[in-house]
Structures are given as C-alpha cells and as structure tokens.
PDB file of N, CA and C in Angstrom:
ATOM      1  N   UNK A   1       0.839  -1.176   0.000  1.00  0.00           N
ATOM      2  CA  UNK A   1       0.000   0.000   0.000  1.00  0.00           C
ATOM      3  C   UNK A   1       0.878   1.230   0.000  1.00  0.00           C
ATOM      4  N   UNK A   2       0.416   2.284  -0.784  1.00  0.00           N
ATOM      5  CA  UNK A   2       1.132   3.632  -0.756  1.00  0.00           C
ATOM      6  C   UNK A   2       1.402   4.130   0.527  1.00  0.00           C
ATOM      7  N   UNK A   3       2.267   4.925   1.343  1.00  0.00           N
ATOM      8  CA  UNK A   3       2.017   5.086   2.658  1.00  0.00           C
ATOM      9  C   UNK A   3       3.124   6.259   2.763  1.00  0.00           C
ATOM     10  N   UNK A   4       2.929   6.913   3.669  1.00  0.00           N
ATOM     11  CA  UNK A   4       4.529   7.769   4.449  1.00  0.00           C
ATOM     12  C   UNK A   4       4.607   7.567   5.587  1.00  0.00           C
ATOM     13  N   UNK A   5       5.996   7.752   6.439  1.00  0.00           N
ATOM     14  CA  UNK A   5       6.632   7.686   7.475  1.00  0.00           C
ATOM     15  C   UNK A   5       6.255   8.887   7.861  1.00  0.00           C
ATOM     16  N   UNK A   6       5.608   9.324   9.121  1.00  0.00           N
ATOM     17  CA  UNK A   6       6.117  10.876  10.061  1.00  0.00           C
ATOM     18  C   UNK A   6       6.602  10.509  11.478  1.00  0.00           C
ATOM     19  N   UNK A   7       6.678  11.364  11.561  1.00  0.00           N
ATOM     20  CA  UNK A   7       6.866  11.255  13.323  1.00  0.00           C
ATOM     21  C   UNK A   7       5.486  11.426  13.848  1.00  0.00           C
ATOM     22  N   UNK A   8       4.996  10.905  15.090  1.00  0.00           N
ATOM     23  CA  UNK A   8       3.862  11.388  15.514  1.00  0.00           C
ATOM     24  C   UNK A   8       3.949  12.284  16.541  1.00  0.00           C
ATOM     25  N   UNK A   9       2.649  12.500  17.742  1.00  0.00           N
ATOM     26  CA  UNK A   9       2.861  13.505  18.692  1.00  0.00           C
ATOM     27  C   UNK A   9       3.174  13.596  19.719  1.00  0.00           C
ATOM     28  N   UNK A  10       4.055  12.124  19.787  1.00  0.00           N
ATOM     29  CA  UNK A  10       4.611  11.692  21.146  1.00  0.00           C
ATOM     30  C   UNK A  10       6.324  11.207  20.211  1.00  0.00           C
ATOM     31  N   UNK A  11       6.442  11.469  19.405  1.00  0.00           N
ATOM     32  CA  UNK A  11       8.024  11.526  18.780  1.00  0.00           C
ATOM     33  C   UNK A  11       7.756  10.304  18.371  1.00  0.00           C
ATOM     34  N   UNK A  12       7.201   9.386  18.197  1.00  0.00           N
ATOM     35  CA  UNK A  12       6.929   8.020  17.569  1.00  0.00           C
ATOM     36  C   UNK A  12       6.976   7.643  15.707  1.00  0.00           C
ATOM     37  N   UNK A  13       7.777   7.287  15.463  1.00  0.00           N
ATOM     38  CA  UNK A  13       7.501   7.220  14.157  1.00  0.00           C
ATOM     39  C   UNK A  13       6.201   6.604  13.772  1.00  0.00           C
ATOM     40  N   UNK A  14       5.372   6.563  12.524  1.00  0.00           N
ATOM     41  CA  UNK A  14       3.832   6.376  12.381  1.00  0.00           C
ATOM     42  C   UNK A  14       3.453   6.237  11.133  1.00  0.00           C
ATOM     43  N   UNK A  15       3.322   5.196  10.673  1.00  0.00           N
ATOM     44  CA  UNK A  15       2.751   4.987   8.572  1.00  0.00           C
ATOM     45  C   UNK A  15       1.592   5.474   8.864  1.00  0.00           C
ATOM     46  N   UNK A  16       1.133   6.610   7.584  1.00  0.00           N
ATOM     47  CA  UNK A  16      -0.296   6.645   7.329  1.00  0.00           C
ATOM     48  C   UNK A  16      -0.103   5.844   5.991  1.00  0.00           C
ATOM     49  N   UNK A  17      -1.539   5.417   5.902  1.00  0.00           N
ATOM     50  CA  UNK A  17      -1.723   4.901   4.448  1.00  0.00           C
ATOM     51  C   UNK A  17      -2.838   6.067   3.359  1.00  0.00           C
ATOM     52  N   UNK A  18      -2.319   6.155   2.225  1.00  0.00           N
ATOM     53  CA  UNK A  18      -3.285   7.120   1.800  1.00  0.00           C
ATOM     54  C   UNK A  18      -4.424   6.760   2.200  1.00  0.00           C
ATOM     55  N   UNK A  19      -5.423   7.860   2.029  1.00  0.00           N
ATOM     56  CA  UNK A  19      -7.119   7.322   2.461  1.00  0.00           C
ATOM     57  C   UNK A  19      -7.568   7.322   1.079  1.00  0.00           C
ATOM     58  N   UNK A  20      -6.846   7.410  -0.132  1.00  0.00           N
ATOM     59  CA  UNK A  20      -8.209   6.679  -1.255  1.00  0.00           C
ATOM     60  C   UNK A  20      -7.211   5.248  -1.764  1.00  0.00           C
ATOM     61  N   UNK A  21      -8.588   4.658  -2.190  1.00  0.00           N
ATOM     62  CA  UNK A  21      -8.048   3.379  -2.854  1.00  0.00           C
ATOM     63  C   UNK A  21      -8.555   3.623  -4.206  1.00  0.00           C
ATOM     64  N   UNK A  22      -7.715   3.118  -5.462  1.00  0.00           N
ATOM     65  CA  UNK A  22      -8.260   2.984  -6.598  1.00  0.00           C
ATOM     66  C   UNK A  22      -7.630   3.928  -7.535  1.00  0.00           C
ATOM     67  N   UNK A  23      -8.270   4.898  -8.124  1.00  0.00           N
ATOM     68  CA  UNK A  23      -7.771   5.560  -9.330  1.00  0.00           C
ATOM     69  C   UNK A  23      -7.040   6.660  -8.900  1.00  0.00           C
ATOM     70  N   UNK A  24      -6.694   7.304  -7.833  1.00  0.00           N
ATOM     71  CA  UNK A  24      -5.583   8.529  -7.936  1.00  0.00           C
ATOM     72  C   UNK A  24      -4.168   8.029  -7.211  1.00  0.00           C
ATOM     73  N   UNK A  25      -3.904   7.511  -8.354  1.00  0.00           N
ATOM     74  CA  UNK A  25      -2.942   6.653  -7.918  1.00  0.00           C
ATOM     75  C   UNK A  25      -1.613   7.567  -7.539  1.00  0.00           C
ATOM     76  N   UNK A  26      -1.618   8.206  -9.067  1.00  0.00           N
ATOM     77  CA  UNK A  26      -0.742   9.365  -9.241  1.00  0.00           C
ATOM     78  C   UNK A  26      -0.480  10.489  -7.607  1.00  0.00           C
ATOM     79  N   UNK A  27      -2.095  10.759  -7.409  1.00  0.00           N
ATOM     80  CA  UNK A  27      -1.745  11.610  -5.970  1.00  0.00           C
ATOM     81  C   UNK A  27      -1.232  11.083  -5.034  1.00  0.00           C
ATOM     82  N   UNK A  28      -1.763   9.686  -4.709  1.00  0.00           N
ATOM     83  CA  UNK A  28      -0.708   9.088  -3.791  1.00  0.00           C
ATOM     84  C   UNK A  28       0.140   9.008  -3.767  1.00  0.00           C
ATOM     85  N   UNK A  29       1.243   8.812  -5.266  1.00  0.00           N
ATOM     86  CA  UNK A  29       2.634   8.250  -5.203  1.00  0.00           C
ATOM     87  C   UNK A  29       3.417   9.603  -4.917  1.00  0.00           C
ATOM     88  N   UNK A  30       2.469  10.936  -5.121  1.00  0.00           N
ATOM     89  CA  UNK A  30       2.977  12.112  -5.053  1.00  0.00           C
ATOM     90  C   UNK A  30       3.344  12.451  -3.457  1.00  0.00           C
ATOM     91  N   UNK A  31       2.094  12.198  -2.456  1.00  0.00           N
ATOM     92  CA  UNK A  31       1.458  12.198  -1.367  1.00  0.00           C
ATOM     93  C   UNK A  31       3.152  11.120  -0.496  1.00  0.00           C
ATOM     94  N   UNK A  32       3.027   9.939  -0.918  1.00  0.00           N
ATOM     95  CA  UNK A  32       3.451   9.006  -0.447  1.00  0.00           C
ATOM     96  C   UNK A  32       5.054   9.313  -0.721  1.00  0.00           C
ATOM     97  N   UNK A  33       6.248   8.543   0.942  1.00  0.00           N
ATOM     98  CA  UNK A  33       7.649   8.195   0.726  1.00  0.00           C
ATOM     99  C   UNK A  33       7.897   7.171   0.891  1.00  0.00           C
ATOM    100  N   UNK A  34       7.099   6.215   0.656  1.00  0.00           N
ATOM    101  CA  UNK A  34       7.664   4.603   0.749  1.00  0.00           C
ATOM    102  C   UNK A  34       6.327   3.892   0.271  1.00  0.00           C
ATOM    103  N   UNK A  35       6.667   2.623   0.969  1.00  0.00           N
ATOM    104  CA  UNK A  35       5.553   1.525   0.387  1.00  0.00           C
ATOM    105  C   UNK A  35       5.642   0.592   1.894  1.00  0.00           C
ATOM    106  N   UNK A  36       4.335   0.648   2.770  1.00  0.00           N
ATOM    107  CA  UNK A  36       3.976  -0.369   3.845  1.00  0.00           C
ATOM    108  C   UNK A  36       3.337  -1.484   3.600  1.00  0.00           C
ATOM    109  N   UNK A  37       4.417  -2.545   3.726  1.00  0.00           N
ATOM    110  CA  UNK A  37       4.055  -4.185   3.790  1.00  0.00           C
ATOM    111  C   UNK A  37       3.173  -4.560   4.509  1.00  0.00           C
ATOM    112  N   UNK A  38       1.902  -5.095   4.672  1.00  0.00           N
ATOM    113  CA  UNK A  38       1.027  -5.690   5.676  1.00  0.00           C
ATOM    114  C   UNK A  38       0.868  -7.284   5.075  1.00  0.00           C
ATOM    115  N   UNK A  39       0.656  -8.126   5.931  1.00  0.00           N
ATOM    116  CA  UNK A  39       0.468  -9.466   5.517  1.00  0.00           C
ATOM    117  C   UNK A  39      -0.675  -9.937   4.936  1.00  0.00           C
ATOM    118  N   UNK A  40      -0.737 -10.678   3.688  1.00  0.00           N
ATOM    119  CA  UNK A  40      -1.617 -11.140   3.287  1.00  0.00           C
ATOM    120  C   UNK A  40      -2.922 -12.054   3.409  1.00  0.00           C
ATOM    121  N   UNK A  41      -3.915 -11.300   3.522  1.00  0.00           N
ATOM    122  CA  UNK A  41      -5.223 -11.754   4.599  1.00  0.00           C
ATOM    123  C   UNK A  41      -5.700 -11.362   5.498  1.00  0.00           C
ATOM    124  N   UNK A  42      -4.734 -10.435   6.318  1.00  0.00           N
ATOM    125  CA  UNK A  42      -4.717  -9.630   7.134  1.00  0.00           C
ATOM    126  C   UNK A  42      -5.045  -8.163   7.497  1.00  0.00           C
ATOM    127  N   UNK A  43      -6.464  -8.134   8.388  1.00  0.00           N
ATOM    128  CA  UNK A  43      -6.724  -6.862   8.413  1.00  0.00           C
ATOM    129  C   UNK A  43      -5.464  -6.028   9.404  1.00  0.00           C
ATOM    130  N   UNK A  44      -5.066  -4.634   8.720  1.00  0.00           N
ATOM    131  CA  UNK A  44      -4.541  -3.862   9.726  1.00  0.00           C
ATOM    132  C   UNK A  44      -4.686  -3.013  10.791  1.00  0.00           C
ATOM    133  N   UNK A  45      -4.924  -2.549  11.827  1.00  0.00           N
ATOM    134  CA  UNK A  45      -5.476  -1.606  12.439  1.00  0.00           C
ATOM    135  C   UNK A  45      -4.577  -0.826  13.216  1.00  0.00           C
ATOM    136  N   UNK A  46      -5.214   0.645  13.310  1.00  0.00           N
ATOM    137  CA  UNK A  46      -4.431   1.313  14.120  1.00  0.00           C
ATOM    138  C   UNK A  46      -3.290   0.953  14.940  1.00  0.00           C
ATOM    139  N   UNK A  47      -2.055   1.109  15.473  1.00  0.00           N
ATOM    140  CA  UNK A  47      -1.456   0.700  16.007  1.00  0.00           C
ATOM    141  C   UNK A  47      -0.650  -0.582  15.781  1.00  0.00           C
ATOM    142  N   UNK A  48      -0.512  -1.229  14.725  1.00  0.00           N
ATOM    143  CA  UNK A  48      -0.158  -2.200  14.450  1.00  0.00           C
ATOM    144  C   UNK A  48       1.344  -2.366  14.166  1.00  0.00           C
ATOM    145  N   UNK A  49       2.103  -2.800  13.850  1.00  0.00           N
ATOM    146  CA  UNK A  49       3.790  -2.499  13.766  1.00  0.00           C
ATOM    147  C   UNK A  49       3.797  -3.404  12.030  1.00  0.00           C
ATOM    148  N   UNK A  50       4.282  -2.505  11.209  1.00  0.00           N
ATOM    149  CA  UNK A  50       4.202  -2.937   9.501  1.00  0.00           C
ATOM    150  C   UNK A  50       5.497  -2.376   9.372  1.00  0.00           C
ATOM    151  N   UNK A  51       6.083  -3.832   8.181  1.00  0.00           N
ATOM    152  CA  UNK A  51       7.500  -3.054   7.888  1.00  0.00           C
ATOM    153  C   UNK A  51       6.999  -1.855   6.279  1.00  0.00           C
ATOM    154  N   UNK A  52       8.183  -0.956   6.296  1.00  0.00           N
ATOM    155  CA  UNK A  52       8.246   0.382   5.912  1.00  0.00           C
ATOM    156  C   UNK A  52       9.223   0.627   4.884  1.00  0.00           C
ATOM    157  N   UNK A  53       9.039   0.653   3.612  1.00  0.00           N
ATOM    158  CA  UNK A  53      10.278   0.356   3.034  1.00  0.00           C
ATOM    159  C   UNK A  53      10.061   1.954   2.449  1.00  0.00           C
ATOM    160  N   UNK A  54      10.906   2.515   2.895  1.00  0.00           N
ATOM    161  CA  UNK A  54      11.393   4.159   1.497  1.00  0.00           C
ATOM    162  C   UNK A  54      11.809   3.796   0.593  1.00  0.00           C
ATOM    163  N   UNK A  55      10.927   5.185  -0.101  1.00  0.00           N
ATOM    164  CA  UNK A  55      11.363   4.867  -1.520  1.00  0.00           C
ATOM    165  C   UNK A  55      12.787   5.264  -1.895  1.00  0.00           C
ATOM    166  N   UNK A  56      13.692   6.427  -0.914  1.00  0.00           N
ATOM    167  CA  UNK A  56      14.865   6.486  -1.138  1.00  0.00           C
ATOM    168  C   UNK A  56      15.793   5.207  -0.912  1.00  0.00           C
ATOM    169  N   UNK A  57      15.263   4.151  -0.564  1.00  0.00           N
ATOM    170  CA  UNK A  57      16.056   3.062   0.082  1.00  0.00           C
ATOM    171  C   UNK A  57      16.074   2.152  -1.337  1.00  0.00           C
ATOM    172  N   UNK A  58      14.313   1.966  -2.177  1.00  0.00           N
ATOM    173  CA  UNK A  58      14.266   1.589  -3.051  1.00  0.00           C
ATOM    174  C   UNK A  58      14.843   1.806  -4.134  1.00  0.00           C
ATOM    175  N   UNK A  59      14.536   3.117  -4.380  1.00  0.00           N
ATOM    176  CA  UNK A  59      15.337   3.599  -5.451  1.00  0.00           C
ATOM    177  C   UNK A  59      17.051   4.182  -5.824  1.00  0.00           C
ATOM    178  N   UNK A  60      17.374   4.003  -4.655  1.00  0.00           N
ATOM    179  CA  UNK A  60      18.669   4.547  -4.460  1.00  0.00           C
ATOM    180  C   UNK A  60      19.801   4.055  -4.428  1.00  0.00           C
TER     181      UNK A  60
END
C-alpha cells in the first residue's frame, strides 16, 4: 500500500496509508515516501507495527 513515514505527537515514528483506494494513484505516489508491507489476509489496524520500506532506500 502507498504510505509515508512521520513522526507522531509523542516523537513516535507512524505509517499513514493514503485514504483513497483505486484511481488517484498518481496523488498518492505524489502524497506518499515509501511503500507499507502488511500481511496477506490480514486486516490492519491502528497501532499495528508494519514493515516500511522508502522509496529512497528503493530507489537509491
């Protein structure tokens, strides 16, 4: 899933995942600095620990 790394409001690092699915793909990848792995079958929820791959890591 498209996603970025921030810090949150307790200094915590924190993936959001974009909130649309489907055709703006483009805004996301714009929106987005990496790509969050979740396991297959698996719902995610708040708080969950997902690995985080940057795209500077990917592409670089």
């Amino acid at each position: 899933m498209r996603a970025r790394a921030v810090v949150g409001a307790e200094g915590v690092m924190e993936i959001q995942r974009f909130p649309k699915l489907g055709s703006p793909i483009m805004t996301s990848v714009c929106w987005a600095n990496g790509l969050a792995k979740s396991p297959d079958g698996v719902a995610v929820a708040a708080g969950d620990m997902l690995d985080f791959l940057p795209f500077e890591m990917l592409l670089g």
